[in-house]
C-alpha atoms as a PDB file:
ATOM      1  CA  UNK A   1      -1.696  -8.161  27.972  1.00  0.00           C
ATOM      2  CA  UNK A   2       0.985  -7.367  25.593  1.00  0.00           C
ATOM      3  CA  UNK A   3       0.997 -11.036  24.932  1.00  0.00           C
ATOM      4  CA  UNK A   4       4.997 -10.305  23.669  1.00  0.00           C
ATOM      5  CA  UNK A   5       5.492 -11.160  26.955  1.00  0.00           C
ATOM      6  CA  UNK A   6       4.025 -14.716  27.017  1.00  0.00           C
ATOM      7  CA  UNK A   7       5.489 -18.163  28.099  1.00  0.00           C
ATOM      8  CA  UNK A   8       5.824 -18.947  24.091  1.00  0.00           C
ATOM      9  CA  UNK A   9       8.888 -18.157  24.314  1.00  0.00           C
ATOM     10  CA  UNK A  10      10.443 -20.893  26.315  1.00  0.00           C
ATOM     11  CA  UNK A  11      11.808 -22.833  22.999  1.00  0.00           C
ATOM     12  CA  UNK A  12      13.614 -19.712  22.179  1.00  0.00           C
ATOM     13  CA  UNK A  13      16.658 -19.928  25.027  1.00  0.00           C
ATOM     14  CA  UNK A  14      18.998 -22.367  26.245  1.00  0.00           C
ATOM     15  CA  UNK A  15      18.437 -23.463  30.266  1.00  0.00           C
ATOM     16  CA  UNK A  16      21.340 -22.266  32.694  1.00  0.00           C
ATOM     17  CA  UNK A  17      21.385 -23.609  36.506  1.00  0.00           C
ATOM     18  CA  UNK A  18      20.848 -20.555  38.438  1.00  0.00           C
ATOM     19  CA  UNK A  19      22.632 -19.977  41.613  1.00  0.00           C
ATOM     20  CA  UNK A  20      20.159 -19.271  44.699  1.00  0.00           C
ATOM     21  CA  UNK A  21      20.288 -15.791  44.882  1.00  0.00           C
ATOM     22  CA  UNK A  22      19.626 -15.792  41.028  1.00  0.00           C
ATOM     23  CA  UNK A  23      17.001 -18.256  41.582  1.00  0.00           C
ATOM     24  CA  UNK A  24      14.844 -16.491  44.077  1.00  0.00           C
ATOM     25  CA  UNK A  25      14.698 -13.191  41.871  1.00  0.00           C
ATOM     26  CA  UNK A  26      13.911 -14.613  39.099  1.00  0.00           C
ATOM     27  CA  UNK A  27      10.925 -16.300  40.965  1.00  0.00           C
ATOM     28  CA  UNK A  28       9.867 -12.930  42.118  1.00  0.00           C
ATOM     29  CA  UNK A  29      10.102 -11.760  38.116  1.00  0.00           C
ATOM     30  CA  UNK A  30       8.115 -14.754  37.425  1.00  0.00           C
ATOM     31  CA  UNK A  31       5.717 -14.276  39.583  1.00  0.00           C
ATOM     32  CA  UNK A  32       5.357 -10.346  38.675  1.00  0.00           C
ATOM     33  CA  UNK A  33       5.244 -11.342  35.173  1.00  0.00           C
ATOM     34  CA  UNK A  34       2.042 -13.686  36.103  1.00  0.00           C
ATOM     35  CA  UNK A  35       0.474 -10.844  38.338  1.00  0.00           C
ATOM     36  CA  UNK A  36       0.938  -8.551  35.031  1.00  0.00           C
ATOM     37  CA  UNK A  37      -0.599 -10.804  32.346  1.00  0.00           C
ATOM     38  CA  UNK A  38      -3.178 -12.141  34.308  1.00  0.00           C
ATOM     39  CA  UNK A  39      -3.975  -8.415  35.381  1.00  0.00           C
ATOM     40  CA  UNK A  40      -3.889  -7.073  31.334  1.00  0.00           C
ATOM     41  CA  UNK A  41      -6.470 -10.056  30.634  1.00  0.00           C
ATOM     42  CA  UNK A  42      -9.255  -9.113  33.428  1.00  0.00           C
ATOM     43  CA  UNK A  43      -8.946  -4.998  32.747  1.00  0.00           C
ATOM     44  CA  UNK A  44      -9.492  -6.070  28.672  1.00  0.00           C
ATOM     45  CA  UNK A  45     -12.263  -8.091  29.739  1.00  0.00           C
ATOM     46  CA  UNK A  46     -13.798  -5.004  31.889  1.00  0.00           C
ATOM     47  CA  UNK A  47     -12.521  -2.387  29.026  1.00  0.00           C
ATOM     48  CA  UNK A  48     -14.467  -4.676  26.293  1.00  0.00           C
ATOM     49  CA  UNK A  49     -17.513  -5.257  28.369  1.00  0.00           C
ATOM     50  CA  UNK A  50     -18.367  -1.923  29.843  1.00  0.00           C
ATOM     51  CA  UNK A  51     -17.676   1.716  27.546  1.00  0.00           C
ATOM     52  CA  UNK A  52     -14.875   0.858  25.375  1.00  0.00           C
ATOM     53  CA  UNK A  53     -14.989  -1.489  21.705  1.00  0.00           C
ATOM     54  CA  UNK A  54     -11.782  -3.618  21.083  1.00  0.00           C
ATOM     55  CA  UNK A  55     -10.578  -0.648  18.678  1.00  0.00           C
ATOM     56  CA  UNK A  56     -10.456   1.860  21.610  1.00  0.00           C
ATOM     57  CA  UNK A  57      -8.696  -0.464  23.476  1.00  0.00           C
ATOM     58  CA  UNK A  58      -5.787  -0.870  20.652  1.00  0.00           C
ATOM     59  CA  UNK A  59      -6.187   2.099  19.996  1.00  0.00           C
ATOM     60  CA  UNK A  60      -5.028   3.552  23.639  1.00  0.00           C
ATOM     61  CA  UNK A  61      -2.521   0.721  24.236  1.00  0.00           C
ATOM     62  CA  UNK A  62      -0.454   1.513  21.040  1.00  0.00           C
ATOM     63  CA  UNK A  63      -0.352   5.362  21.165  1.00  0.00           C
ATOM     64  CA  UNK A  64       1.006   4.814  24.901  1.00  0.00           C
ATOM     65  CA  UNK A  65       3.220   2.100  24.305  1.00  0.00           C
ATOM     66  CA  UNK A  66       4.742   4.197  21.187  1.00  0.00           C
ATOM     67  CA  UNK A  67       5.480   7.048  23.257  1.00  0.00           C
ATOM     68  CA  UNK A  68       7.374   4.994  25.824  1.00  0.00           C
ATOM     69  CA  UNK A  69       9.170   2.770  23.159  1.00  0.00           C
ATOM     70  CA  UNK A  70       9.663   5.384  20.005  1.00  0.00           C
ATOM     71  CA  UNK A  71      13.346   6.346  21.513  1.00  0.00           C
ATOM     72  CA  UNK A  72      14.408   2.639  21.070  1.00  0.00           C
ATOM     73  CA  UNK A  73      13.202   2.486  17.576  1.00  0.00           C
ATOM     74  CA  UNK A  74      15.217   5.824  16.330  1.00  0.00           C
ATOM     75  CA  UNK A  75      17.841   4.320  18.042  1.00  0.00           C
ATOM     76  CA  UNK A  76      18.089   0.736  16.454  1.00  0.00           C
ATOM     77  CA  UNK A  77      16.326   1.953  13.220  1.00  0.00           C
ATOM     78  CA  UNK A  78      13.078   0.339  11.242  1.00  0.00           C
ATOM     79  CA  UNK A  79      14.969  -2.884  10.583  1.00  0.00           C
ATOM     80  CA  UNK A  80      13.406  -3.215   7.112  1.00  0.00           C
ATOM     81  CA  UNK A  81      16.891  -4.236   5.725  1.00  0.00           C
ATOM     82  CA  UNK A  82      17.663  -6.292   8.616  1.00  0.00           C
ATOM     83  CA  UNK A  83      14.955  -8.606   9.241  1.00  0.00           C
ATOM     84  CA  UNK A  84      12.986  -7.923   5.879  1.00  0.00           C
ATOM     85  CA  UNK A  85       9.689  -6.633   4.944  1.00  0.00           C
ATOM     86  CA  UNK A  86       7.620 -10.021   5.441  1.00  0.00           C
ATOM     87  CA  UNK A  87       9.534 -10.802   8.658  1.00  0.00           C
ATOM     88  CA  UNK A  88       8.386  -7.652  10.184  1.00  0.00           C
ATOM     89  CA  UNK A  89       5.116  -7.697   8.459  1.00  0.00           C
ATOM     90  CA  UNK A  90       4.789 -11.177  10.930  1.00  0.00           C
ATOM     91  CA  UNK A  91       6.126  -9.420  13.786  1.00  0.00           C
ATOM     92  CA  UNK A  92       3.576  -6.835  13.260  1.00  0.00           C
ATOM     93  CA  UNK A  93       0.375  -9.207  12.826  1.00  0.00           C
ATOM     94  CA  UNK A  94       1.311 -11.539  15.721  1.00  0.00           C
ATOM     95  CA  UNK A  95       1.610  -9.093  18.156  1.00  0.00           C
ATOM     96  CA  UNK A  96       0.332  -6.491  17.064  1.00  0.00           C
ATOM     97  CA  UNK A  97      -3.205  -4.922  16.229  1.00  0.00           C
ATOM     98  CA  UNK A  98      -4.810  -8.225  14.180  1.00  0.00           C
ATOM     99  CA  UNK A  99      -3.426 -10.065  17.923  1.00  0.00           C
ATOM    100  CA  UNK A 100      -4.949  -7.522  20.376  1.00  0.00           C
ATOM    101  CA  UNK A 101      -7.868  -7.544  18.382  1.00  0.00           C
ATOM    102  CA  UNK A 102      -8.610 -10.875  17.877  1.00  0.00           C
ATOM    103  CA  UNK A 103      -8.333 -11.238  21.913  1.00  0.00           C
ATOM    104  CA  UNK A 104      -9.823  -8.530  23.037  1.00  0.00           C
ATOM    105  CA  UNK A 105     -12.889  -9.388  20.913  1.00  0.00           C
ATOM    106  CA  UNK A 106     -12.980 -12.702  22.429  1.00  0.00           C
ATOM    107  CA  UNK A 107     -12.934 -11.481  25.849  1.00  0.00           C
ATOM    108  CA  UNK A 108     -15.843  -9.633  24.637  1.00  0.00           C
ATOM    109  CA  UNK A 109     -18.252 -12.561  24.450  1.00  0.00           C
ATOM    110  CA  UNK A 110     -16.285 -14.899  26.729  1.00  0.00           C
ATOM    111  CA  UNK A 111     -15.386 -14.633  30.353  1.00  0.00           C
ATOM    112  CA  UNK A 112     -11.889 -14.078  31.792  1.00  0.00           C
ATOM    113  CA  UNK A 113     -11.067 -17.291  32.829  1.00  0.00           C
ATOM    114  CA  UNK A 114     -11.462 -18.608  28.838  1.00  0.00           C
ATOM    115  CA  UNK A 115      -9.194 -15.909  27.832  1.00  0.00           C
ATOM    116  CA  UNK A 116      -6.373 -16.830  30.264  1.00  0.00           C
ATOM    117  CA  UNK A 117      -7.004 -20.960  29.240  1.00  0.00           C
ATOM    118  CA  UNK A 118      -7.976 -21.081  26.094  1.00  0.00           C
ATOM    119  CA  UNK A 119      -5.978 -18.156  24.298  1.00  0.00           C
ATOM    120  CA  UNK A 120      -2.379 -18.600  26.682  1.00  0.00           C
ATOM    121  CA  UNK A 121      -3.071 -22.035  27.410  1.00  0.00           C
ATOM    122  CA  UNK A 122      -3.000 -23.471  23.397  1.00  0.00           C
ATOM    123  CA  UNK A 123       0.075 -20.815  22.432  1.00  0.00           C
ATOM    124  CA  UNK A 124       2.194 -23.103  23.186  1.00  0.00           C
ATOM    125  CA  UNK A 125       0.577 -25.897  21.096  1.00  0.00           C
ATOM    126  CA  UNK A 126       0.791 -23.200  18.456  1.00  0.00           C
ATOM    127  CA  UNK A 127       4.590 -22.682  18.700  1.00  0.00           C
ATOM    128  CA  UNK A 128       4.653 -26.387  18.505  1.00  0.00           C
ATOM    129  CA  UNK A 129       3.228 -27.198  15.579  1.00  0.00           C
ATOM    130  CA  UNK A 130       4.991 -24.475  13.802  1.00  0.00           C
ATOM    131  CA  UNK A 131       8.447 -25.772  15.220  1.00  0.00           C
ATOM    132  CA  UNK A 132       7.380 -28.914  14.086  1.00  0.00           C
ATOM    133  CA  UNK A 133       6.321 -28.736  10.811  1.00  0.00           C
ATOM    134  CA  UNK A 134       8.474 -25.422   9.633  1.00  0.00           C
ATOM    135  CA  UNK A 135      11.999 -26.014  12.016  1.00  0.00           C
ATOM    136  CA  UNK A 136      11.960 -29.867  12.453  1.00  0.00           C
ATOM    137  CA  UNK A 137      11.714 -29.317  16.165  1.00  0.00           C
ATOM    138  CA  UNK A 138      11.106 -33.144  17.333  1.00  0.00           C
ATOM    139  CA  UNK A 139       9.438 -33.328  21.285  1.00  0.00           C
ATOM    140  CA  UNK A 140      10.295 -36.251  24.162  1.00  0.00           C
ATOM    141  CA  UNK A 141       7.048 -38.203  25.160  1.00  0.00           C
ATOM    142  CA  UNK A 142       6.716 -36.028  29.016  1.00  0.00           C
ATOM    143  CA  UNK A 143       5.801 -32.891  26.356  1.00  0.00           C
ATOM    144  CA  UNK A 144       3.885 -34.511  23.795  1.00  0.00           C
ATOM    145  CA  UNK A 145       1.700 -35.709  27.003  1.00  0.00           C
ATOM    146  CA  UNK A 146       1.752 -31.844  28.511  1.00  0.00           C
ATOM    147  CA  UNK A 147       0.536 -30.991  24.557  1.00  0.00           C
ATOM    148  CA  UNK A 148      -1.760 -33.805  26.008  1.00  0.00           C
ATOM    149  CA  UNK A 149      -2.793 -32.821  29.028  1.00  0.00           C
ATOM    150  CA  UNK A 150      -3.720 -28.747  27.565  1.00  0.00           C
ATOM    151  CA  UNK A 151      -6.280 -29.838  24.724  1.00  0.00           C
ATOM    152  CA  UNK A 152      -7.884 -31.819  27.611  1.00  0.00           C
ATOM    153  CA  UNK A 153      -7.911 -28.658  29.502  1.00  0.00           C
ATOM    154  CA  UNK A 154      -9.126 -26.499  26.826  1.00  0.00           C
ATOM    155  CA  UNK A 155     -11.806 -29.197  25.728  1.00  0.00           C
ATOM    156  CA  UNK A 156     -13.257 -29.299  29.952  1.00  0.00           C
ATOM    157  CA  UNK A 157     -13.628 -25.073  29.525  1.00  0.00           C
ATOM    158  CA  UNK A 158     -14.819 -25.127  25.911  1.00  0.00           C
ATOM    159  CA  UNK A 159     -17.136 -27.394  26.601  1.00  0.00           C
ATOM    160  CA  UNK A 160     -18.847 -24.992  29.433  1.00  0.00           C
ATOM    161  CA  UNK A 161     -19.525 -22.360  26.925  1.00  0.00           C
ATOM    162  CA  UNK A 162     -20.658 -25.064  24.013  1.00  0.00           C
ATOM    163  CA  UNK A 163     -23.447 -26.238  27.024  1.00  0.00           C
ATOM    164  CA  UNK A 164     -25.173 -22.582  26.806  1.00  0.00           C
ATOM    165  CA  UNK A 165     -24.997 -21.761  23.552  1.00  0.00           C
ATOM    166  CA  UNK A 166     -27.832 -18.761  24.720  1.00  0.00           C
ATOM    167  CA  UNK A 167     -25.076 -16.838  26.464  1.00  0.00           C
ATOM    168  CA  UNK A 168     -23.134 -17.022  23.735  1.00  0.00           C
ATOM    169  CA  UNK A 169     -19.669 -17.486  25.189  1.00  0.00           C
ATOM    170  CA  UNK A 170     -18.118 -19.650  22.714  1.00  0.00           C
ATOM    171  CA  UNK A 171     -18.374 -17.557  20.171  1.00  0.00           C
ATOM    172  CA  UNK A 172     -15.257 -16.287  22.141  1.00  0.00           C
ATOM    173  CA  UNK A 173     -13.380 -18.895  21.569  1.00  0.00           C
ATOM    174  CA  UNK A 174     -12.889 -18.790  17.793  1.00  0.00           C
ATOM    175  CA  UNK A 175     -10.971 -15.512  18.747  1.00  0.00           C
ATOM    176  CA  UNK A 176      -8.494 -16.589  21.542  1.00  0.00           C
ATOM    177  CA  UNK A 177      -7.436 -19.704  19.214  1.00  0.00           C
ATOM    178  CA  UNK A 178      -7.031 -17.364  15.908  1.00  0.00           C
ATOM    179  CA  UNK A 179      -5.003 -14.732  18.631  1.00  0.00           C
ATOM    180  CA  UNK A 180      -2.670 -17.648  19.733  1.00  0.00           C
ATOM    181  CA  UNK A 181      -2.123 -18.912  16.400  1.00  0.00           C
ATOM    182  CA  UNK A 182      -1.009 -15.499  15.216  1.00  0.00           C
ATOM    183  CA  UNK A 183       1.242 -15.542  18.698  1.00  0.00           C
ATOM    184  CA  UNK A 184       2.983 -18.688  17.568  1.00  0.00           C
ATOM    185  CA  UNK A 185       4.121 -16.842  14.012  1.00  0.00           C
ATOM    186  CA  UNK A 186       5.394 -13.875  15.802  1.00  0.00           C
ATOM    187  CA  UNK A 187       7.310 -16.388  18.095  1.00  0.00           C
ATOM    188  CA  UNK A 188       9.025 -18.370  15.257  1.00  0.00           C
ATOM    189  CA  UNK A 189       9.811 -14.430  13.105  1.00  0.00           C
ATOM    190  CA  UNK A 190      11.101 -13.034  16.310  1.00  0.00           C
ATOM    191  CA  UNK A 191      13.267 -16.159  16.912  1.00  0.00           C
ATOM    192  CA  UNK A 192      15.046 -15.821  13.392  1.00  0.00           C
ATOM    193  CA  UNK A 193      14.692 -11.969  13.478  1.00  0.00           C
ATOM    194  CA  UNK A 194      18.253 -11.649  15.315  1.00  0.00           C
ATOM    195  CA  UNK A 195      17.068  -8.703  17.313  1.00  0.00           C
ATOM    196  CA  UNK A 196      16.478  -7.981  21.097  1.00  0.00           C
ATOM    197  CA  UNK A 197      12.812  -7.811  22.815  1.00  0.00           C
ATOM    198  CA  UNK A 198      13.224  -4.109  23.257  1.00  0.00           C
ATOM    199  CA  UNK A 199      13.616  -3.863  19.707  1.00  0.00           C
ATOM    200  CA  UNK A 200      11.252  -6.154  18.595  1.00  0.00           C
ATOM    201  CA  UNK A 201       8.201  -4.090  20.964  1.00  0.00           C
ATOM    202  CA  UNK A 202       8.855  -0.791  19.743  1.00  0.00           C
ATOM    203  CA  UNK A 203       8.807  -2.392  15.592  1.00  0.00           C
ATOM    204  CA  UNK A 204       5.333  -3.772  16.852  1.00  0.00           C
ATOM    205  CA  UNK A 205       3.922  -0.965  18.425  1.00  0.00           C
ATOM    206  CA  UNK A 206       4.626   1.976  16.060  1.00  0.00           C
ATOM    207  CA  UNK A 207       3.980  -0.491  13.266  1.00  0.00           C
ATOM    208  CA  UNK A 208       0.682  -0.895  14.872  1.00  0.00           C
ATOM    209  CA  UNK A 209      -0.061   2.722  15.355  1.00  0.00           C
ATOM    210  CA  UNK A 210       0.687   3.850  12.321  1.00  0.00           C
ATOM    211  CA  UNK A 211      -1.210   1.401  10.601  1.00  0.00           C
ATOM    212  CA  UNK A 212      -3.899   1.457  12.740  1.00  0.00           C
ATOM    213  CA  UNK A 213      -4.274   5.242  13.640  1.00  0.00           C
ATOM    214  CA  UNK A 214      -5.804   6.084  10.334  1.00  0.00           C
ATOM    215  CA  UNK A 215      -8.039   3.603  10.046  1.00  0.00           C
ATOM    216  CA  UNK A 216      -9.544   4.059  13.565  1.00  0.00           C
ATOM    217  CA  UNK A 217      -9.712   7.972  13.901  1.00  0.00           C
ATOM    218  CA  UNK A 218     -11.372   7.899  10.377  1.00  0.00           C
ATOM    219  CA  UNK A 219     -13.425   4.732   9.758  1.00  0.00           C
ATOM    220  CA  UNK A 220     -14.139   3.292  13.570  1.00  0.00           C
ATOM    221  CA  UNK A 221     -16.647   4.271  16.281  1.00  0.00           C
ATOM    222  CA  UNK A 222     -15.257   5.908  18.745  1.00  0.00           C
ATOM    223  CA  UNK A 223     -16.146   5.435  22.531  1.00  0.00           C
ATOM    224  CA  UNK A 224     -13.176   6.899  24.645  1.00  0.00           C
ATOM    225  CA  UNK A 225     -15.560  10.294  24.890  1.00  0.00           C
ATOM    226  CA  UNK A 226     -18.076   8.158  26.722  1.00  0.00           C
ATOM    227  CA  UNK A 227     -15.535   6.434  28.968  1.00  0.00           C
ATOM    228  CA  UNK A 228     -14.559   8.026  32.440  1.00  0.00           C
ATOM    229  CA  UNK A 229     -11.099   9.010  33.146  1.00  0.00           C
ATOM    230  CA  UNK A 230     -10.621   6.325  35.597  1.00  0.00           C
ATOM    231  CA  UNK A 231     -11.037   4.229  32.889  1.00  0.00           C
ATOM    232  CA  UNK A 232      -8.907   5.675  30.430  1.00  0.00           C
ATOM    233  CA  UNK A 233      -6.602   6.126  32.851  1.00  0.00           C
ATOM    234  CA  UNK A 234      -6.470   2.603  34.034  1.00  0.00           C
ATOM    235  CA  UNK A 235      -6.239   1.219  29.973  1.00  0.00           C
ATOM    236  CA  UNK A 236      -3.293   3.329  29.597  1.00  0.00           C
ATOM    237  CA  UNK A 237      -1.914   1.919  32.394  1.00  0.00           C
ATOM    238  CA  UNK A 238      -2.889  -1.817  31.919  1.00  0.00           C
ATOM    239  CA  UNK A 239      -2.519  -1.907  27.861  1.00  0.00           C
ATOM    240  CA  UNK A 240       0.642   0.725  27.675  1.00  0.00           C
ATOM    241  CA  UNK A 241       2.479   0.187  30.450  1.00  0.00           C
ATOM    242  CA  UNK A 242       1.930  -2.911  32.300  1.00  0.00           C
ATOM    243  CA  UNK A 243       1.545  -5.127  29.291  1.00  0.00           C
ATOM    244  CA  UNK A 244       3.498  -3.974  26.621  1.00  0.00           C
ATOM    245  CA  UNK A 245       6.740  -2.935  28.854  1.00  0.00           C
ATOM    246  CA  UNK A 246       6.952  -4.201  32.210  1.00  0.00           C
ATOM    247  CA  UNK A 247       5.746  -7.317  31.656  1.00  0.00           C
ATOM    248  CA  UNK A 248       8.159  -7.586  28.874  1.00  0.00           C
ATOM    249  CA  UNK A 249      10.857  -6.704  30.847  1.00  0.00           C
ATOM    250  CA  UNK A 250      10.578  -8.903  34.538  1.00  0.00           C
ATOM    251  CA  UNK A 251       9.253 -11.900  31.859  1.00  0.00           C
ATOM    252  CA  UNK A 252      13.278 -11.305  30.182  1.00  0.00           C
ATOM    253  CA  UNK A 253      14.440 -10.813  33.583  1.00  0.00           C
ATOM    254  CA  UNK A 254      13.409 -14.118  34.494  1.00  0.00           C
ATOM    255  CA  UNK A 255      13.891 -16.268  31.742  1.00  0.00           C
ATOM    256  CA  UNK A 256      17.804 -14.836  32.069  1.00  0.00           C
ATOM    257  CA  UNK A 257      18.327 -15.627  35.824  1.00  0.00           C
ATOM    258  CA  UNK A 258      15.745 -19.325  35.296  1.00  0.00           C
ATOM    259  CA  UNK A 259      16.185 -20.228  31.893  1.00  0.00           C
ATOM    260  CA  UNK A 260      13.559 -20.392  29.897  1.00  0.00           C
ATOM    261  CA  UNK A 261      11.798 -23.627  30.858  1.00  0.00           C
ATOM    262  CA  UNK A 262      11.465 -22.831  34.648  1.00  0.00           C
ATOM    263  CA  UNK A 263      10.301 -19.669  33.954  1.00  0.00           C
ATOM    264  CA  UNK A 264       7.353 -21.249  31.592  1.00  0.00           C
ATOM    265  CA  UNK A 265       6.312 -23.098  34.737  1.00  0.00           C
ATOM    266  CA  UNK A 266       6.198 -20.508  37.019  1.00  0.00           C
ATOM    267  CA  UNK A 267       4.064 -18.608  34.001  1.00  0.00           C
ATOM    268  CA  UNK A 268       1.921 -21.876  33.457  1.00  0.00           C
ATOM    269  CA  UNK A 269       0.033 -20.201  36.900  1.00  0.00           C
ATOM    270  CA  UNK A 270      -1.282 -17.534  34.778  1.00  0.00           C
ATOM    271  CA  UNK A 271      -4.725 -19.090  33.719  1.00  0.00           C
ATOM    272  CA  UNK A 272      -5.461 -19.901  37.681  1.00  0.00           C
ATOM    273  CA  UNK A 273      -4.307 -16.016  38.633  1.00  0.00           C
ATOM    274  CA  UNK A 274      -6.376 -15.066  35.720  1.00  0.00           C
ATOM    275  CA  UNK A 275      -9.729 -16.874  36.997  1.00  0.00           C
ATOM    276  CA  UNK A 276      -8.870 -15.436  40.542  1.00  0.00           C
ATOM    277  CA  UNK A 277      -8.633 -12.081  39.715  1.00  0.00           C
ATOM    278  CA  UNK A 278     -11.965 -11.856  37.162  1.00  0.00           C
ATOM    279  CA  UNK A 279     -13.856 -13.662  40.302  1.00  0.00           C
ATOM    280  CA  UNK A 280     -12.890 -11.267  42.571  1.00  0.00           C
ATOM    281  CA  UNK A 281     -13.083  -7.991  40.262  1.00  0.00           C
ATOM    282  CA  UNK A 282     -15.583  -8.940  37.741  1.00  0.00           C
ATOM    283  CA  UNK A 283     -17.695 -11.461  40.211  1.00  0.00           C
ATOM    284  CA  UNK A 284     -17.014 -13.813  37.058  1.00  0.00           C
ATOM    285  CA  UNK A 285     -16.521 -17.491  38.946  1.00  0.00           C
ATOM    286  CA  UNK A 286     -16.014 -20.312  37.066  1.00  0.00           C
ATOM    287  CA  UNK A 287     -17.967 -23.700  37.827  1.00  0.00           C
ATOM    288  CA  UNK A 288     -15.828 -26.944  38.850  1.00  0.00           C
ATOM    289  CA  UNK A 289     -15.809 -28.244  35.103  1.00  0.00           C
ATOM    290  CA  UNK A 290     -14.357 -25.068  34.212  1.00  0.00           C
ATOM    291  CA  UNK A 291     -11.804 -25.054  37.428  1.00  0.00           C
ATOM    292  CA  UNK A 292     -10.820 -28.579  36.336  1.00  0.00           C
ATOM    293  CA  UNK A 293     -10.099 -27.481  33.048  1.00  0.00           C
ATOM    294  CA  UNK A 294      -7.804 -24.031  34.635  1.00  0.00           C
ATOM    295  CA  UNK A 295      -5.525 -26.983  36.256  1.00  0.00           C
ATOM    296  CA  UNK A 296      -5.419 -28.767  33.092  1.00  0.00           C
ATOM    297  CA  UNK A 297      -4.411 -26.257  31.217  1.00  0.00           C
ATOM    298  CA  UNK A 298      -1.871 -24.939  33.529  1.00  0.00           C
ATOM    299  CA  UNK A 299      -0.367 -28.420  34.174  1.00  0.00           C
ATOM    300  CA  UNK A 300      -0.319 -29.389  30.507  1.00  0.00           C
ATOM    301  CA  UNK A 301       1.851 -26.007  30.002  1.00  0.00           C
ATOM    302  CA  UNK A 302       4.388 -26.493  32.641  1.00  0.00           C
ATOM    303  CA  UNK A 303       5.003 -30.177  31.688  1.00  0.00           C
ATOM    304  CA  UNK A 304       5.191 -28.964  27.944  1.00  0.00           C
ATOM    305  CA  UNK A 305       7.314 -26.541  28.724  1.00  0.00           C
ATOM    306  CA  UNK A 306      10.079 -29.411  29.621  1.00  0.00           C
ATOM    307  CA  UNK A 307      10.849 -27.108  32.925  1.00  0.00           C
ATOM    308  CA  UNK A 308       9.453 -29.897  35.378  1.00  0.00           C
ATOM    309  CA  UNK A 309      11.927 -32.463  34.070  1.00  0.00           C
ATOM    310  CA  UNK A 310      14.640 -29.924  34.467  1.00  0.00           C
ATOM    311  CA  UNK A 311      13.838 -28.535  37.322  1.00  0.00           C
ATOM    312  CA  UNK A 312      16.829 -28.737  39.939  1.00  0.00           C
END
């Protein structure tokens, strides 16, 4: 997943009271958007655990992504004046290669279902703290509790990989929790940034590629020669395409027609859609500690979100 299209964002936009009409499209975005992240998590996890390394996998996703996105960036310009060079050097690192990385290399030791808990359940705990402690944000007891209600979550799936230490699945989770951390500071940049998501993708992708480019086509091992087409083909798709522009574009879709709190809850249903889909294609199934945990998790993020209390 281009996680630049993650439920973070729901501090970032005032709630409107959608109409029906408005209402039941931007369910359908929602729902798309869940279908998309939860999709970009379990074709990582297969991309990371069959022919391709984490660096082939940024590697594809920001050369495609570029091409799609370049025209916006010649059009609205570098921004280096605008938003300044640390701003965009935060932009860059939270959701760009050090993010992608950092993920896909945890999805590399840990299953599917940890990625889509542990990593996009604790973003928004993240966010928090950062609002918190950098913008003063102050939070009504129903979200401290969803804040709550997430580490619980998190601790029920950790605690699953921490019990067979042989298999070496927590060494995953180190990596999602360093990837959402690095989330949350591209969340609070982008939100003082004062430009659009369009924008803000193509900075972070060609960033990314040019930075990253030289380093991997001179200093990495390469595996795409070893991969099959199907799979290259289906990275392209998932990383480029998928991830880092449609699911940036039906998640904006939806926070516009739901505000941004409803949307978050109809997101919160990506860790469950993410264990669902790596059972089915990766035969990964999680255990009923581990399920328990899922709920948590997803619960904890809708109720943080503050869309439940909204909620018309």
């Amino acid at each position: 997943m281009d996680c630049r299209e993650h439920p973070v964002h729901t501090d970032l936009l005032a709630d409107t009271v959608p109409n029906r009409r408005g209402a039941a499209i931007g369910i359908l975005y929602g729902m798309l958007v869940v279908l998309m992240w939860s999709s970009w998590v379990v074709a990582t996890r297969f991309a990371v655990t069959t022919q391709l390394t984490p660096y082939d996998v940024a590697f594809i996703r920001y050369i495609v992504a570029s091409a799609i996105l370049s025209p916006i960036l010649f059009r609205h310009g570098f921004a280096l004046r605008k938003i300044g060079l640390r701003r965009t050097a935060v932009l860059a690192c939270g959701a760009g290669v050090p993010f992608l990385i950092m993920s896909s290399t945890g999805m590399s030791f840990a299953p599917a279902s940890a990625a889509g808990s542990v990593m996009i359940g604790t973003m928004p705990l993240f966010v928090a703290l950062l609002s918190a402690t950098v913008g003063g944000e102050r939070f009504s007891a129903a979200r401290k509790c969803g804040f709550i209600v997430v580490i619980l979550g998190v601790f029920f799936i950790a605690s699953q990989g921490l019990a067979t230490l042989q298999e070496g699945a927590w060494r995953g989770y180190p990596f999602f929790l360093c990837a959402a951390a690095l989330w949350a500071g591209y969340t609070m940049a982008f939100r003082g940034a004062g430009i659009g998501p369009w924008h803000a993708a193509a900075l972070i992708n060609v960033y990314s590629l040019l930075v990253f480019a030289p380093i991997y086509l001179v200093g990495l091992d390469k595996h795409l020669a070893t991969a099959t087409a199907s799979e290259l083909i289906l990275q392209a798709v998932m990383q480029g395409i998928v991830s880092a522009v449609a699911g940036l574009y039906f998640y904006g879709q939806a926070i516009r027609r739901l505000g941004a709190s409803r949307a978050a809850v109809i997101t919160s249903l990506t860790p469950v859609a993410v264990a669902l889909l790596g059972s089915f294609f990766l035969n990964e199934q999680p255990n009923d500690i581990t399920w328990i945990g899922i709920a948590f998790v997803s619960v904890g993020v809708a109720v943080a979100s503050g869309g439940l209390s909204r909620a018309s």
